[in-house]
N, C-alpha and C. Protein backbone atom coordinates (compact mmCIF):
# COMPACT_ATOMS: atom_id res chain seq x y z
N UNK A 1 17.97 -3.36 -3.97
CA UNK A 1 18.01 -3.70 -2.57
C UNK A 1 17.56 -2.50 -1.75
N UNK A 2 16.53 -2.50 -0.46
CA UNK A 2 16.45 -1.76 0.23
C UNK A 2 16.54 -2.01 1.38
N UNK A 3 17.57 -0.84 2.19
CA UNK A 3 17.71 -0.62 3.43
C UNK A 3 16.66 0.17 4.54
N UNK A 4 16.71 -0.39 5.54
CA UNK A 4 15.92 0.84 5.87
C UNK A 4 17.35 1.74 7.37
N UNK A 5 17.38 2.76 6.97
CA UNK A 5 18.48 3.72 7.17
C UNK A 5 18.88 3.87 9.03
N UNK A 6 16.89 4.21 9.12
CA UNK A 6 17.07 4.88 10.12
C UNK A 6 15.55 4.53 10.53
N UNK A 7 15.32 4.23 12.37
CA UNK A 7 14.08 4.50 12.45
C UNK A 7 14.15 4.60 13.93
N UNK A 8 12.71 4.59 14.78
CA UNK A 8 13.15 4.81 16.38
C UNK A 8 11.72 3.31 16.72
N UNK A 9 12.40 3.10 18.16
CA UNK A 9 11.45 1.85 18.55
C UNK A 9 11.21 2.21 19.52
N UNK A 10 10.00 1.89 20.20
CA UNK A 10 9.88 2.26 21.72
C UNK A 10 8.34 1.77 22.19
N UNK A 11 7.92 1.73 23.07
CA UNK A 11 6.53 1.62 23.46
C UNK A 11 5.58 2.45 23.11
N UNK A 12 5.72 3.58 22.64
CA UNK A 12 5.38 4.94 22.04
C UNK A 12 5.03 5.09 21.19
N UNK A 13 5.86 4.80 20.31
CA UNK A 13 5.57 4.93 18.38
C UNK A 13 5.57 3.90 17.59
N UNK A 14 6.17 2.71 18.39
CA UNK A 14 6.14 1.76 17.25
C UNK A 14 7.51 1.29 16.86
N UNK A 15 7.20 1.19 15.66
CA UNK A 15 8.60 0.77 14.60
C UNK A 15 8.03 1.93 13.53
N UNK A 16 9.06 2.84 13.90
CA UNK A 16 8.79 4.45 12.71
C UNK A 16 9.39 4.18 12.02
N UNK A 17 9.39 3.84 10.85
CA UNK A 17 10.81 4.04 9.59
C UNK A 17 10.65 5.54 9.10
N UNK A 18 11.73 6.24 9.53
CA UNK A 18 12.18 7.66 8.55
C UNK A 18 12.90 7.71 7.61
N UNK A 19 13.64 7.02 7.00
CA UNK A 19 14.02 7.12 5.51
C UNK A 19 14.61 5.22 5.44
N UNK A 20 14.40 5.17 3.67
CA UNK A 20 14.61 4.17 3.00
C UNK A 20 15.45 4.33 2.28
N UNK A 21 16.28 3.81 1.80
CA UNK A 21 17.67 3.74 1.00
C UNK A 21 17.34 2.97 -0.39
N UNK A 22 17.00 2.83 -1.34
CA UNK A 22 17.59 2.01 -2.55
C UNK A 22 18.87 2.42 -3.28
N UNK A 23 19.26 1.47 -4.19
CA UNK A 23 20.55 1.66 -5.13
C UNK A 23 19.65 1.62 -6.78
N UNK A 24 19.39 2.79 -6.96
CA UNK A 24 19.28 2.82 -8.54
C UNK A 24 20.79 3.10 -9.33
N UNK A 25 20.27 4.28 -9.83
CA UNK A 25 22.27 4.31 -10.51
C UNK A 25 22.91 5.38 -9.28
N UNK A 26 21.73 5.62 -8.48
CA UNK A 26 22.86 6.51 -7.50
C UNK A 26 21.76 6.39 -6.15
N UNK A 27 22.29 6.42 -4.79
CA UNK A 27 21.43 6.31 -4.15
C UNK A 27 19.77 7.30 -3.88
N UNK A 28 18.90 6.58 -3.62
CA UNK A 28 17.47 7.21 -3.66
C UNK A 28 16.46 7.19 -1.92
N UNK A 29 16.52 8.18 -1.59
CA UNK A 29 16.41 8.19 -0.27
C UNK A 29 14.56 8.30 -0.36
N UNK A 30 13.65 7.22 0.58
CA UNK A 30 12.60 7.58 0.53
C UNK A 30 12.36 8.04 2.51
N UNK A 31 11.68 9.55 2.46
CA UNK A 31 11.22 9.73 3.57
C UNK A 31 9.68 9.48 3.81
N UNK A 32 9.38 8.61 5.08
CA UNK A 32 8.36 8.66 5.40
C UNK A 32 7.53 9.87 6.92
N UNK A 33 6.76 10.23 6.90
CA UNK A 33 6.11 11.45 7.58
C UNK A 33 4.81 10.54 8.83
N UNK A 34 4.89 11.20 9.39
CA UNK A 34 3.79 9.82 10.23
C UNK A 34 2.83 11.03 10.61
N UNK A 35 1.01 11.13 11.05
CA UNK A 35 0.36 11.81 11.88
C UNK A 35 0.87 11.47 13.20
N UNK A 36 -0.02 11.93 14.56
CA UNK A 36 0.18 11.84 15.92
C UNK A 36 -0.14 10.47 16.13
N UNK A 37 -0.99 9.56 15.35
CA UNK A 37 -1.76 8.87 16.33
C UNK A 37 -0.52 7.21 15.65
N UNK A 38 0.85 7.98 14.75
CA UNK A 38 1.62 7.13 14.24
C UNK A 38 0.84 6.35 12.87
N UNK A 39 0.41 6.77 12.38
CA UNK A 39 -0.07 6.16 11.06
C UNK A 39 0.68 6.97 9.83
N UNK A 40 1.37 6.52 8.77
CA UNK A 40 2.05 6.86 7.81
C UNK A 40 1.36 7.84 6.89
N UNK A 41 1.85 9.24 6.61
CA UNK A 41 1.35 10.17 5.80
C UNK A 41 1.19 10.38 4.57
N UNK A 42 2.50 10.19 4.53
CA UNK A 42 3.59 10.95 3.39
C UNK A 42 5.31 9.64 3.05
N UNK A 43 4.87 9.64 2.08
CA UNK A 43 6.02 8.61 1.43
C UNK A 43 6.85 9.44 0.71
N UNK A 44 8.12 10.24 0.38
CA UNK A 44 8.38 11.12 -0.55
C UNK A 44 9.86 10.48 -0.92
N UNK A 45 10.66 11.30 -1.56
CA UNK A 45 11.84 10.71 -2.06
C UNK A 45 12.84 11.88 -2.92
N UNK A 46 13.72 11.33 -2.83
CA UNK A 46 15.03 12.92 -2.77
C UNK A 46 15.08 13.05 -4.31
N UNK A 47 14.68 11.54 -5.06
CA UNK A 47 15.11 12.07 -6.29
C UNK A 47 13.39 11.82 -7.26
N UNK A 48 12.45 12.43 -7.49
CA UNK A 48 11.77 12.00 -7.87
C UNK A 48 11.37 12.04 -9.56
N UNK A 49 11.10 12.91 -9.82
CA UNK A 49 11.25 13.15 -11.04
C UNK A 49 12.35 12.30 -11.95
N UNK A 50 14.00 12.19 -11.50
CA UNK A 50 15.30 11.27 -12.51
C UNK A 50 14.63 9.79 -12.41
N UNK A 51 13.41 9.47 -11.55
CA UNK A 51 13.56 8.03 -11.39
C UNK A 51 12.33 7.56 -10.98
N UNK A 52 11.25 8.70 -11.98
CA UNK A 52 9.56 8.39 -11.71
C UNK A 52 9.29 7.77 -10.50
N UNK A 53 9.69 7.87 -9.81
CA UNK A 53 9.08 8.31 -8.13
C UNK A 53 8.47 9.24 -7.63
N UNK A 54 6.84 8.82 -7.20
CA UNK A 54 5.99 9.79 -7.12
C UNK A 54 5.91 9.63 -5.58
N UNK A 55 5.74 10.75 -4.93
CA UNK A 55 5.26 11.02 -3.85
C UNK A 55 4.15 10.09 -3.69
N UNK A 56 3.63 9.75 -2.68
CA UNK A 56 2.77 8.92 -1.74
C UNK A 56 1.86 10.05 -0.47
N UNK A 57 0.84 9.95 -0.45
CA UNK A 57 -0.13 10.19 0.47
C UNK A 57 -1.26 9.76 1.19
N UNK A 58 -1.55 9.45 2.28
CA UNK A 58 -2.07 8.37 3.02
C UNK A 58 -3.47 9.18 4.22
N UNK A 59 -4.50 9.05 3.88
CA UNK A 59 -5.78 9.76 4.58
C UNK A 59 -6.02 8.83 5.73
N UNK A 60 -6.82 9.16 6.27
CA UNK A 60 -7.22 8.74 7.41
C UNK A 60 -8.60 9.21 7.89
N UNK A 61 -9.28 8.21 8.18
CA UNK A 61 -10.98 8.64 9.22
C UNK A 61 -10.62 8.86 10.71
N UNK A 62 -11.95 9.59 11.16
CA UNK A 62 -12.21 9.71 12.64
C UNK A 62 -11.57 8.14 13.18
N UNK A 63 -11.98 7.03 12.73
CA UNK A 63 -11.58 5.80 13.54
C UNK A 63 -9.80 5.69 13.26
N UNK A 64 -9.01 5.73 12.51
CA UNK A 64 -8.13 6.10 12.34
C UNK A 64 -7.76 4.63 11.19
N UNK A 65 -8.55 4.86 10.25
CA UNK A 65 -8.89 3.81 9.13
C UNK A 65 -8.25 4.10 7.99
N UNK A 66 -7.20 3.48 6.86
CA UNK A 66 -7.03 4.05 5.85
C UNK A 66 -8.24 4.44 4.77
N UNK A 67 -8.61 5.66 4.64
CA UNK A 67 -9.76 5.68 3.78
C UNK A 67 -9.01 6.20 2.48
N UNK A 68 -7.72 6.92 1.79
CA UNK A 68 -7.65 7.29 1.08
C UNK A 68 -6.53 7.14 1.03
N UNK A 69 -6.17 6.88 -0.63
CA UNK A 69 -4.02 6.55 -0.56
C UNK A 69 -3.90 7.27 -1.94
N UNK A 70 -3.02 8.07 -2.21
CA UNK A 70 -2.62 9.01 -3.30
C UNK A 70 -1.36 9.09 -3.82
N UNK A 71 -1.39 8.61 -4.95
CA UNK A 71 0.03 8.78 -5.64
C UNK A 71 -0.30 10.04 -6.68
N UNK A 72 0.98 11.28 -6.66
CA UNK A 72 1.18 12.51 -7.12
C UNK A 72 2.10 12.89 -8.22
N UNK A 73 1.78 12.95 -9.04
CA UNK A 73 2.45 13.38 -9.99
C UNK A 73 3.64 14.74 -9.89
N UNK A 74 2.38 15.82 -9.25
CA UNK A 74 2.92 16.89 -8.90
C UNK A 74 2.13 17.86 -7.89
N UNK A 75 1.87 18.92 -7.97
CA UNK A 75 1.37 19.32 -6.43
C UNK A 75 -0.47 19.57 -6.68
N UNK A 76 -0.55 19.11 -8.29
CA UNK A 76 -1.80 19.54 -8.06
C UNK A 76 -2.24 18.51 -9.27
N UNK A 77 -1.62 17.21 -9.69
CA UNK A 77 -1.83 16.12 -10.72
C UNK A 77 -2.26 14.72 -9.83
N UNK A 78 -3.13 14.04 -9.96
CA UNK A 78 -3.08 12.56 -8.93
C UNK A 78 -3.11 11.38 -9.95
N UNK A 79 -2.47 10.85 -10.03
CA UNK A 79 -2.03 9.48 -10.86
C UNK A 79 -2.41 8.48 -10.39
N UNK A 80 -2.21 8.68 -9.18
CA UNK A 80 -3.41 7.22 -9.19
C UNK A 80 -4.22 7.70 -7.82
N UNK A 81 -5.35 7.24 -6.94
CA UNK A 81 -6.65 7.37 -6.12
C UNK A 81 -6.97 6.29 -6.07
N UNK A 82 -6.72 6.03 -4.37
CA UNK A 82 -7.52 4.80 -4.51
C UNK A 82 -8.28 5.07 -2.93
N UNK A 83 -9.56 4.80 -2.89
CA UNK A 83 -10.39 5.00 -2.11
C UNK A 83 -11.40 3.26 -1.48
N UNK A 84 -11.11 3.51 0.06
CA UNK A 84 -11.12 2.15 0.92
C UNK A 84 -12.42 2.38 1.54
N UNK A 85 -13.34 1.13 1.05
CA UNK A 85 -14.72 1.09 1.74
C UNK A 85 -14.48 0.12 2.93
N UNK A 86 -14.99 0.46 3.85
CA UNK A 86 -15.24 -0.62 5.41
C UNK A 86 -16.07 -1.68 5.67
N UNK A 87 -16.17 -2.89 5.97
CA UNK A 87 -17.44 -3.46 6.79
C UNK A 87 -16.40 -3.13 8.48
N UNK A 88 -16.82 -2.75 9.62
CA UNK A 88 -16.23 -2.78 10.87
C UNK A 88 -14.65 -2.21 10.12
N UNK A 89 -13.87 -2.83 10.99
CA UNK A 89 -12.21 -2.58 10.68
C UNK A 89 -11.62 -3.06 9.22
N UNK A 90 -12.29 -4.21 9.08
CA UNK A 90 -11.87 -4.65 7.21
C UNK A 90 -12.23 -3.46 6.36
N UNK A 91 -11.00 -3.48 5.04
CA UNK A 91 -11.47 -3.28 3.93
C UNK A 91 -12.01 -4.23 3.26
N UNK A 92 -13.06 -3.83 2.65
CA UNK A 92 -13.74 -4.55 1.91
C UNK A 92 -13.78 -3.91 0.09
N UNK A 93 -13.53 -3.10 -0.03
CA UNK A 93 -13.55 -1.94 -1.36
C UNK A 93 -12.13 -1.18 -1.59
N UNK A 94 -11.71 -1.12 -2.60
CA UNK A 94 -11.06 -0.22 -2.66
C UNK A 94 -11.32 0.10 -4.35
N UNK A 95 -11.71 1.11 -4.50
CA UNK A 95 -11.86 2.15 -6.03
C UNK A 95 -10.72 2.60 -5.99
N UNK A 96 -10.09 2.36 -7.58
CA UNK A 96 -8.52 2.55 -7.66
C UNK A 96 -8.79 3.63 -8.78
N UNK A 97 -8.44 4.92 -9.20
CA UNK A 97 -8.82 5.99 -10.77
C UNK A 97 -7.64 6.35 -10.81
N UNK A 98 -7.00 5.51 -12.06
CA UNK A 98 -5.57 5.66 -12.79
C UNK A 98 -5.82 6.68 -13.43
N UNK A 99 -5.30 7.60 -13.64
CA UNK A 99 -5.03 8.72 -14.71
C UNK A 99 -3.34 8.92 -15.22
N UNK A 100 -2.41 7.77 -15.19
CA UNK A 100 -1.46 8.00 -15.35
C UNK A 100 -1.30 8.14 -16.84
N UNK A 101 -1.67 7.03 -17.46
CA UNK A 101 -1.70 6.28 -18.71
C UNK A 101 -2.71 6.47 -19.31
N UNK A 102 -3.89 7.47 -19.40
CA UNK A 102 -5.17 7.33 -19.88
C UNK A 102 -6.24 7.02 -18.51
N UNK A 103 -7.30 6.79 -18.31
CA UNK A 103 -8.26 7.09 -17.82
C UNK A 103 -8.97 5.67 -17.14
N UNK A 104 -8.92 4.69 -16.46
CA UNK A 104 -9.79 4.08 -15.49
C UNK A 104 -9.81 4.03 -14.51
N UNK A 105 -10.88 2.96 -13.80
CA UNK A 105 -11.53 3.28 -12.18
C UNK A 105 -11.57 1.83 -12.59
N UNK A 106 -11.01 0.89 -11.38
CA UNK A 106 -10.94 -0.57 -11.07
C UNK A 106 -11.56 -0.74 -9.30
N UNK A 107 -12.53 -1.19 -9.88
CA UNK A 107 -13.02 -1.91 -8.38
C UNK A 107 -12.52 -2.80 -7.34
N UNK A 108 -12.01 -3.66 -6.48
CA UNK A 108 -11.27 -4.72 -6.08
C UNK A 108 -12.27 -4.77 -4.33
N UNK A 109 -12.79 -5.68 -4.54
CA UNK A 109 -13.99 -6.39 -2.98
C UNK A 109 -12.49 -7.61 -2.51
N UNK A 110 -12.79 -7.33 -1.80
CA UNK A 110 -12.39 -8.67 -0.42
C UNK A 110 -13.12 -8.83 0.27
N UNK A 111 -12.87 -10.58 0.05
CA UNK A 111 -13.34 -11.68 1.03
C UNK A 111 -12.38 -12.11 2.18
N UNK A 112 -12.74 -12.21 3.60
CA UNK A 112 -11.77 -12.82 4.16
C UNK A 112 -12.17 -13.86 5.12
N UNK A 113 -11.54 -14.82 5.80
CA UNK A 113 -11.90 -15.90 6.15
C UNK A 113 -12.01 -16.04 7.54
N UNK A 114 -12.18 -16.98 8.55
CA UNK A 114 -12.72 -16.64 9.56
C UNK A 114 -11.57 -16.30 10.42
N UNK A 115 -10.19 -16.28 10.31
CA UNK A 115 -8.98 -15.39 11.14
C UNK A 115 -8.94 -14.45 10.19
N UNK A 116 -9.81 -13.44 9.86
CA UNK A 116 -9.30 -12.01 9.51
C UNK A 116 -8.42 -11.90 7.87
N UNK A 117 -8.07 -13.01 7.45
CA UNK A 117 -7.12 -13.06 6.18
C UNK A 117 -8.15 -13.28 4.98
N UNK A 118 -7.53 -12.20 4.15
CA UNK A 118 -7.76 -12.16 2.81
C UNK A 118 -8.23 -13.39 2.07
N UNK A 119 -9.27 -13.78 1.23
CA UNK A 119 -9.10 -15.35 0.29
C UNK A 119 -9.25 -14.88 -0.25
N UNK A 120 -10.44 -14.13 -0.43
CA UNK A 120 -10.47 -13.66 -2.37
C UNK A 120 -10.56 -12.01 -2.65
N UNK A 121 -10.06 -12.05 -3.48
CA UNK A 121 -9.88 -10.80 -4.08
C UNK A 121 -10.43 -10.83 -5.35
N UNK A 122 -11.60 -9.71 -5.73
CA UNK A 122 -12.08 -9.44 -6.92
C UNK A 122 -12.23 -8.18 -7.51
N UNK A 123 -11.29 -8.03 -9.03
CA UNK A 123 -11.24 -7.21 -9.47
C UNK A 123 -12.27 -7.01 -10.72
N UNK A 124 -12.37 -5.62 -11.60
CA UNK A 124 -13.08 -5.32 -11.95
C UNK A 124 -13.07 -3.72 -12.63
N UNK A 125 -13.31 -3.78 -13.77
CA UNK A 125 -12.70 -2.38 -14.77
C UNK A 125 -14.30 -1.96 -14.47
N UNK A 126 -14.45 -0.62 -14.04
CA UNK A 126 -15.85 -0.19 -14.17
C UNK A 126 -15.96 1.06 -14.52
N UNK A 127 -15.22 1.64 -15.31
CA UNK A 127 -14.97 2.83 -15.85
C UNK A 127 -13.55 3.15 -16.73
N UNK A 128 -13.52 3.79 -17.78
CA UNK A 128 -12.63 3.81 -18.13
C UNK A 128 -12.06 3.34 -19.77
N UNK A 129 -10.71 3.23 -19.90
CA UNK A 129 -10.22 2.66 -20.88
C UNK A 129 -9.77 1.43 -20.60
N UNK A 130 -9.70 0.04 -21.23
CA UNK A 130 -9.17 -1.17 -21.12
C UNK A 130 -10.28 -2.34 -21.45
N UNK A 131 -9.57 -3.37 -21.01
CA UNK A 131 -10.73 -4.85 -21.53
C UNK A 131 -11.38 -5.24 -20.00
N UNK A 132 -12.41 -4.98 -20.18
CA UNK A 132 -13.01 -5.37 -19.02
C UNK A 132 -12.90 -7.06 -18.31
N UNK A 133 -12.50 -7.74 -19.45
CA UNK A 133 -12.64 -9.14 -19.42
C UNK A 133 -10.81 -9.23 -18.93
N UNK A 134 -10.20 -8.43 -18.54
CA UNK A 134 -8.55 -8.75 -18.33
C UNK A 134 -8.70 -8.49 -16.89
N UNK A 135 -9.48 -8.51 -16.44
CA UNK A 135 -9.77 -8.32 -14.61
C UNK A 135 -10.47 -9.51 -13.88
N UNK A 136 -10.25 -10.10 -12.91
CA UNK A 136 -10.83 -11.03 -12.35
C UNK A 136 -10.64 -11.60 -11.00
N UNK A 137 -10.69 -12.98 -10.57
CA UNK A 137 -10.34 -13.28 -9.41
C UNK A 137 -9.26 -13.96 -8.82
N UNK A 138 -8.43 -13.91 -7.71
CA UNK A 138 -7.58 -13.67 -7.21
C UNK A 138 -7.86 -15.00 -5.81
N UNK A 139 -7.75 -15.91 -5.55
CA UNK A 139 -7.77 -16.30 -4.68
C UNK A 139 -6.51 -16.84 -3.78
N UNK A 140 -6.96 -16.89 -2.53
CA UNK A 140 -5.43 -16.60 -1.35
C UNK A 140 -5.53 -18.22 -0.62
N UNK A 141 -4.45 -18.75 -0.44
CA UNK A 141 -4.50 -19.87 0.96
C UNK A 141 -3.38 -19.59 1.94
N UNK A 142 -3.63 -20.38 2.87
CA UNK A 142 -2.21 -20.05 4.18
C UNK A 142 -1.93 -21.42 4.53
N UNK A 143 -0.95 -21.15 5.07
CA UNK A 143 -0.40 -22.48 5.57
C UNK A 143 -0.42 -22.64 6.77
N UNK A 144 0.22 -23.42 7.81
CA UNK A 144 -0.39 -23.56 8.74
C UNK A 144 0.08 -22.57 10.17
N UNK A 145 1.08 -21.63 10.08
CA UNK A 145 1.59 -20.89 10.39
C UNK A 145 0.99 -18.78 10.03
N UNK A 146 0.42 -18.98 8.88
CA UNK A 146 -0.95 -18.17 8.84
C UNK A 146 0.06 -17.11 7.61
N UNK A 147 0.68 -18.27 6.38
CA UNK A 147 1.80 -17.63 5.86
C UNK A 147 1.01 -17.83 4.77
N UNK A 148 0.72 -16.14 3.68
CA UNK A 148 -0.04 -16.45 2.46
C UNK A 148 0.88 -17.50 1.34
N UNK A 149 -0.06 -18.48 0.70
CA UNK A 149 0.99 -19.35 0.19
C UNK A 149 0.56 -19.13 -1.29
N UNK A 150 1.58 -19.20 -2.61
CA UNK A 150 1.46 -19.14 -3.53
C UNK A 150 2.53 -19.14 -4.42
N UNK A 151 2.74 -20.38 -4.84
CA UNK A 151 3.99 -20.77 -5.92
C UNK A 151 5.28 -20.75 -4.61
N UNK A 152 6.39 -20.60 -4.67
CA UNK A 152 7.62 -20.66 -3.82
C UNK A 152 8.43 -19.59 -4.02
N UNK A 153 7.10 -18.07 -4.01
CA UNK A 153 7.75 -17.05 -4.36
C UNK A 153 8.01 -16.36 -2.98
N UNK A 154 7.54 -16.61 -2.11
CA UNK A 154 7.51 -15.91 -0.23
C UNK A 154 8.75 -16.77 0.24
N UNK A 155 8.96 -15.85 1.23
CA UNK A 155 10.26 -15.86 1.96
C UNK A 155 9.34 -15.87 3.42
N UNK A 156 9.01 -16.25 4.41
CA UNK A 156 9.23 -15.44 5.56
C UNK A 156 9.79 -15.48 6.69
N UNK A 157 9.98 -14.45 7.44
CA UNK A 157 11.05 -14.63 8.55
C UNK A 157 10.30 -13.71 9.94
N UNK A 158 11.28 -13.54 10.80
CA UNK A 158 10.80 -12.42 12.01
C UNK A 158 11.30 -11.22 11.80
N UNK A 159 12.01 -10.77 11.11
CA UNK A 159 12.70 -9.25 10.94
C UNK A 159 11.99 -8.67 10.78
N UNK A 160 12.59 -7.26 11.25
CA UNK A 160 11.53 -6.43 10.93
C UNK A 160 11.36 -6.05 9.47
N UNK A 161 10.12 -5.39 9.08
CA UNK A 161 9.96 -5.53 7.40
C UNK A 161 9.08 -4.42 7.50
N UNK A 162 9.72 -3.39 6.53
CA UNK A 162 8.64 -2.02 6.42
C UNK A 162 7.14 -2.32 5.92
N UNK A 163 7.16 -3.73 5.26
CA UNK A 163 5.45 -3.60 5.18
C UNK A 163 4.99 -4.16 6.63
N UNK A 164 4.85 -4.24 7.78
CA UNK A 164 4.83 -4.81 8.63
C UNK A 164 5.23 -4.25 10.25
N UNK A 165 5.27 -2.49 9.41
CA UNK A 165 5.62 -1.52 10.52
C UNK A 165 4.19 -1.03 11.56
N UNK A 166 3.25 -1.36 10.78
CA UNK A 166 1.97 -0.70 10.64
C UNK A 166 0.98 -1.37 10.72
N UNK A 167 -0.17 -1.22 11.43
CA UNK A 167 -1.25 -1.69 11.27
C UNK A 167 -2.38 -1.43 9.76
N UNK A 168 -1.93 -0.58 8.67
CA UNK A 168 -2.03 -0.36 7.66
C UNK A 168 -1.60 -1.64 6.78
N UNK A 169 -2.71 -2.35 6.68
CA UNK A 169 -1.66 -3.38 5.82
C UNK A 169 -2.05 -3.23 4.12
N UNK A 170 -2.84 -2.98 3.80
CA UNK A 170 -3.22 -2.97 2.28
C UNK A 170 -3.52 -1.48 1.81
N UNK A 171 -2.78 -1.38 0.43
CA UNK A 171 -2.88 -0.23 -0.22
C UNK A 171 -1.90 1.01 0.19
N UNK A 172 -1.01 0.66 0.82
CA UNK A 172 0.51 1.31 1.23
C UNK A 172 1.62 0.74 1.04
N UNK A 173 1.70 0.39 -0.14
CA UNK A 173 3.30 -0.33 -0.57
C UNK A 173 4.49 0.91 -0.30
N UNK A 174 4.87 0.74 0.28
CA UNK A 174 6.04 1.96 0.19
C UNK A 174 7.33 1.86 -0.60
C-alpha cells in the first residue's frame, strides 16, 4: 500500500508530492525533488539498496519535455535509459537500454488517436540479448468517459493519484 505522506497545493506548484510511504517489512520512504518550472527530478528512497530500490532521474528539454528517464544503480552504474523522441508535444519513441540483467535496447513508437490518447503501442528488441519475436503490439481502447479500458483491471476515481500529479505522463512510474 502507498501513502502519499506529504505534499503542498496551490496555484503555484501544483500537486508536489514530497515523500511516499510504502510498507515492505519496515517502512520505505520515497522522496521526490522537482526543477523550477515543477517537473519531477529525482525519485529517491531511504532504504535502497535492503529493498532494490533504485534511484530515479528525470531530464528535461528547452520546451520542458521529458527527453530522458534514468534508473541508477549507483552514482556512476545506469540500469536502465530510456530516451523520448517527439512529433510536437507527443511522445512518439522511447529507446529503453537495460543493462540490469545483461544487455538490450527495446524500441516502443506510439500511435495516438484523434483526442491525444495512446492506441497503439509497438514494441521491439533492436539490440541486444533476448527473442526478438517476444516483443510486439499493444493496442489501447477508452470508454466513453476517456477511461483506458482493458479486462476489469482499472479502478477509476477523482482523487488525487501520484501518477496524475504531472503533466509527465509516460515513462515516470514512481
Amino acid at each position: 500500500m502507498l501513502q502519499i505522506d506529504s505534499h503542498t497545493h496551490n496555484d503555484y506548484t501544483g500537486c508536489r508530492i514530497k515523500h511516499i510511504t510504502g510498507q515492505l517489512d519496515e517502512d520505505v520512504i520515497a522522496t521526490v525533488e522537482y526543477n523550477e518550472v515543477n517537473n519531477p527530478i529525482s525519485l529517491t528512497y531511504n532504504k535502497e539498496k535492503a529493498y532494490l530500490l533504485y534511484p530515479r532521474y528525470m531530464f528535461y528539454d528547452s520546451k520542458n519535455r521529458l527527453i530522458e528517464y534514468k534508473v541508477m544503480y549507483d552514482a556512476n552504474s545506469v540500469i536502465e535509459d530510456h530516451r523520448y523522441g517527439y512529433s510536437g508535444d507527443r511522445i512518439i519513441a522511447d529507446t529503453n537500454t537495460i543493462t540490469f540483467t545483461g544487455y538490450s535496447v527495446v524500441l516502443s513508437t506510439f500511435e495516438y488517436d484523434s483526442k491525444g490518447r495512446i492506441v497503439v503501442v509497438t514494441q521491439k528488441l533492436i539490440d541486444g540479448e533476448g527473442d526478438p519475436d517476444s516483443w510486439g503490439t499493444i493496442n489501447y481502447k477508452y470508454d466513453s468517459n476517456d477511461n483506458r479500458i482493458l479486462g476489469d483491471e482499472y479502478i477509476y476515481d477523482n482523487k488525487v493519484n501520484f501518477r496524475r500529479t504531472n503533466k509527465v505522463r509516460y515513462g515516470c512510474s514512481l
